[in-house]
N, C-alpha and C. Protein backbone atom coordinates (compact mmCIF):
# COMPACT_ATOMS: atom_id res chain seq x y z
N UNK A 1 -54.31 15.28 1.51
CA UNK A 1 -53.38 15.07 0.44
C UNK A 1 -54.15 14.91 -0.85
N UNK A 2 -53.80 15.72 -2.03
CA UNK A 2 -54.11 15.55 -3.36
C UNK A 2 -53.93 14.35 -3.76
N UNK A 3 -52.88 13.39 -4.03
CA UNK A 3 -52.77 12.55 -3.91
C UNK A 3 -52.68 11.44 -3.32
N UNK A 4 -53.51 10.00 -3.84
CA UNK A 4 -53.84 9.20 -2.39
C UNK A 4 -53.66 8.03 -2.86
N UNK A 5 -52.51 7.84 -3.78
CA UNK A 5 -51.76 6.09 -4.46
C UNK A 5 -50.25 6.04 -3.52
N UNK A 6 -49.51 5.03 -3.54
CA UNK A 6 -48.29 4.35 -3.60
C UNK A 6 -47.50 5.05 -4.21
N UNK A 7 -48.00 5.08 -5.42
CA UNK A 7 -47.21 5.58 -6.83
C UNK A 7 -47.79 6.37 -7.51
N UNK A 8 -46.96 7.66 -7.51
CA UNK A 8 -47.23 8.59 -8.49
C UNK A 8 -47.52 8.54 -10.16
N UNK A 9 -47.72 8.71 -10.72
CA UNK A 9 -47.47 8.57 -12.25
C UNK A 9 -48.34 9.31 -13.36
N UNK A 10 -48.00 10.20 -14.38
CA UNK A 10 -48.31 10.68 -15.11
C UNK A 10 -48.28 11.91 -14.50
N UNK A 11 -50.08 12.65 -14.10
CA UNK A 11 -49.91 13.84 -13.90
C UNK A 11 -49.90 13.90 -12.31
N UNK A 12 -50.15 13.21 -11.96
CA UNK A 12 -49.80 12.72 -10.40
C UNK A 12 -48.32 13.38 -9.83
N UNK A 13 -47.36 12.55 -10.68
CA UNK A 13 -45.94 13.13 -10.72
C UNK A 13 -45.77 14.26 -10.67
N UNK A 14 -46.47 15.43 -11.11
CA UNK A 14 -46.04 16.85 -11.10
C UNK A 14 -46.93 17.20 -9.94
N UNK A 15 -48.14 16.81 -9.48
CA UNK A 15 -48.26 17.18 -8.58
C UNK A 15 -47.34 17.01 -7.35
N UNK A 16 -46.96 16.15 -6.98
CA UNK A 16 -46.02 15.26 -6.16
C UNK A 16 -44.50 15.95 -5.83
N UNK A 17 -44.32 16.35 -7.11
CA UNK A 17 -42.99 17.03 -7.21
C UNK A 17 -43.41 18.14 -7.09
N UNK A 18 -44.12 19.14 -6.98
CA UNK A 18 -44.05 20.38 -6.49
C UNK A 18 -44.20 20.87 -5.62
N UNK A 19 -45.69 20.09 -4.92
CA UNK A 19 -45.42 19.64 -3.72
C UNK A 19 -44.31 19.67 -2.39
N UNK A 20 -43.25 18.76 -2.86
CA UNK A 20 -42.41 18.04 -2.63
C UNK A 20 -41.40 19.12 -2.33
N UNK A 21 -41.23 20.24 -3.59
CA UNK A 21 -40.32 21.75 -4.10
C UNK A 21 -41.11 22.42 -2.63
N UNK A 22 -41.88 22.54 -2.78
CA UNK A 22 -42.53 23.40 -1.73
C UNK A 22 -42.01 23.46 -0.42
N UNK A 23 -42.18 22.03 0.03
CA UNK A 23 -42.02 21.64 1.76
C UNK A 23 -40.34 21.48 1.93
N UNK A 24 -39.49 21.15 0.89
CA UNK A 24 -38.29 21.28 1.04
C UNK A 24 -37.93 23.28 0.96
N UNK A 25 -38.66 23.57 0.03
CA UNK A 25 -37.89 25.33 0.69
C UNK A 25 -38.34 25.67 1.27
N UNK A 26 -39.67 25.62 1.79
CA UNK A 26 -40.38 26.03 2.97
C UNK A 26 -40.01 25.69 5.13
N UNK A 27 -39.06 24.27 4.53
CA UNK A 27 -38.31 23.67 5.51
C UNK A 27 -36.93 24.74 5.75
N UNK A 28 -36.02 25.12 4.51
CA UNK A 28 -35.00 25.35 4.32
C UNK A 28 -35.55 26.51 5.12
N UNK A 29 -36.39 27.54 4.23
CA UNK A 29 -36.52 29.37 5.12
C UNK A 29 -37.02 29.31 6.63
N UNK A 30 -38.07 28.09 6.90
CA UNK A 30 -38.28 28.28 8.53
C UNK A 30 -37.68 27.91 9.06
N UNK A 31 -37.10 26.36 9.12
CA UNK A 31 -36.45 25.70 10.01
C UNK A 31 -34.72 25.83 10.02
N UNK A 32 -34.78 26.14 8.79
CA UNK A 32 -33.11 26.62 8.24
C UNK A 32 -32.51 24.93 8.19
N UNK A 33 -33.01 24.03 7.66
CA UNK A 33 -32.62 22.74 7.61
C UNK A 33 -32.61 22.38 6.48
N UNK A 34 -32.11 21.38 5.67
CA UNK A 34 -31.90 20.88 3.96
C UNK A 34 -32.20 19.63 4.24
N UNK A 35 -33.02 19.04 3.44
CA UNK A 35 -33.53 17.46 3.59
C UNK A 35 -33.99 17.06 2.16
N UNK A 36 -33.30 15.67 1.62
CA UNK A 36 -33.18 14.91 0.49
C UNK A 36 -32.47 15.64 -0.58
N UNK A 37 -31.40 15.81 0.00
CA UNK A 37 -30.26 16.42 -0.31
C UNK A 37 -28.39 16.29 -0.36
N UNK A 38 -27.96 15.64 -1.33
CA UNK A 38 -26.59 15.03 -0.87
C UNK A 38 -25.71 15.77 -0.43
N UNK A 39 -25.26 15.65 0.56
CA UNK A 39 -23.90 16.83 1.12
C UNK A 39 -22.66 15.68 0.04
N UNK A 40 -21.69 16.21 -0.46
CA UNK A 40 -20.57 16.19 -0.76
C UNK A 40 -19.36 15.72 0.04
N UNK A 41 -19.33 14.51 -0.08
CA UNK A 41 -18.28 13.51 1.29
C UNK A 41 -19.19 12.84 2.69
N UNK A 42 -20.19 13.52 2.87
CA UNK A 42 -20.63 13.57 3.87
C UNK A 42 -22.10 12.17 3.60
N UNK A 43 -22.78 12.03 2.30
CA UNK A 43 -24.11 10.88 2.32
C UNK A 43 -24.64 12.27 2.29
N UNK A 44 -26.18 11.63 3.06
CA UNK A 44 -27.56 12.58 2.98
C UNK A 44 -27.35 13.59 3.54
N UNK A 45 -28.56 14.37 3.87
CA UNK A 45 -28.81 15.63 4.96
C UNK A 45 -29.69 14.92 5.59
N UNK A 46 -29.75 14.13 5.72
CA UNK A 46 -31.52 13.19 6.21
C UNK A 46 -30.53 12.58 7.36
N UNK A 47 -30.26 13.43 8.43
CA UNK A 47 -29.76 13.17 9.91
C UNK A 47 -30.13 12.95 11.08
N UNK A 48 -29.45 12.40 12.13
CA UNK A 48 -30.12 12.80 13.27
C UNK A 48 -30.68 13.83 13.87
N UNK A 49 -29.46 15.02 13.38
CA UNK A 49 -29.25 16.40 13.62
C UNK A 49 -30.65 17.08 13.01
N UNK A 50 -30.59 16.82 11.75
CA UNK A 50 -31.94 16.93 10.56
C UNK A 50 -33.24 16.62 11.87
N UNK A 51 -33.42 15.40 12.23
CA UNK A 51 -34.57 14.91 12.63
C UNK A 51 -35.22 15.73 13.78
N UNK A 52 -33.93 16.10 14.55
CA UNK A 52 -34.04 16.75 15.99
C UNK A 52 -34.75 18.30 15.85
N UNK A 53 -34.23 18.76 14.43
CA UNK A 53 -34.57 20.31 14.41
C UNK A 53 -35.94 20.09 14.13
N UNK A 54 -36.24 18.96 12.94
CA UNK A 54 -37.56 18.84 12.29
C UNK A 54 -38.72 18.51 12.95
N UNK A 55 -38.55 17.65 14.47
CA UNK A 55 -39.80 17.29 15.58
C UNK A 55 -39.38 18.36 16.54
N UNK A 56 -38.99 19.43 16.39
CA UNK A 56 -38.90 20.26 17.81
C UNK A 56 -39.85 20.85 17.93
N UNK A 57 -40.89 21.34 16.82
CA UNK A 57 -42.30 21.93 17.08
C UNK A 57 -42.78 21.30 15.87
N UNK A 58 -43.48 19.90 15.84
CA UNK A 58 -44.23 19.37 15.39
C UNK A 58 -45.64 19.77 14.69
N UNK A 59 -46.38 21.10 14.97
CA UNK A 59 -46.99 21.89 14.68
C UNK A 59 -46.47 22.75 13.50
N UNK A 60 -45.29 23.20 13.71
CA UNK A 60 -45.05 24.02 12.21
C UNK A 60 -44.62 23.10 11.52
N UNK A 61 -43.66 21.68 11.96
CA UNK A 61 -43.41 21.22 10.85
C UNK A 61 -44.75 20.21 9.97
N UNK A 62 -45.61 19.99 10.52
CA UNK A 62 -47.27 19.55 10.30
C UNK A 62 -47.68 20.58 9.21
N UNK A 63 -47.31 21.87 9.44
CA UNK A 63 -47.98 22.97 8.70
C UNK A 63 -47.29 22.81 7.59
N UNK A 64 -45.82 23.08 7.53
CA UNK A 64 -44.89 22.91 6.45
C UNK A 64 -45.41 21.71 5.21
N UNK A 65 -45.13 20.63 5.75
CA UNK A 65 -45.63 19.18 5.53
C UNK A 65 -47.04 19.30 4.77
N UNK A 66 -47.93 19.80 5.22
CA UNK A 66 -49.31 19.78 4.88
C UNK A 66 -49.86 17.84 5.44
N UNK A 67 -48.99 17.86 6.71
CA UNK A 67 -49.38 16.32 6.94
C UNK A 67 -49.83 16.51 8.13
N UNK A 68 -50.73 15.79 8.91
CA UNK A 68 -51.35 15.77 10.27
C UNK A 68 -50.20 15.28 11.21
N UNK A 69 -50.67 16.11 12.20
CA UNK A 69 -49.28 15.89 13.38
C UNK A 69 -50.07 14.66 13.99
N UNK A 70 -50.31 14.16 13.99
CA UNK A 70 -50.71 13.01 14.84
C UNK A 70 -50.59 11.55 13.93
């Protein structure tokens, strides 16, 4: 990780947030899932349903993430 604080701030923040742009559309085209995202009547997308698709191969979603599967 580029960044390695709590808290983002200044130019930190744009790293963070693009980042951030990245692994959410990169989630959306592989996994076909939407996460930190308000559905309309419904609260989050941050579901059970969400969670189940997102650990089903822990490996791509590690890759996606740019976070260690372990």
């Amino acid at each position: 990780m580029d960044v390695k604080t709590y808290q983002a701030r200044d130019l930190n923040k744009n790293i963070v947030a693009s980042r951030k742009k990245k692994a959410i559309e990169r989630l959306r085209q592989e996994l076909g899932i939407s996460v930190d995202q308000p559905k309309p009547g419904y609260g989050s997308t941050n579901s059970r349903n969400t969670a189940r698709i997102f650990f089903r191969d822990p490996l791509l979603t590690s890759a996606i993430t740019e976070l260690n599967e372990s």
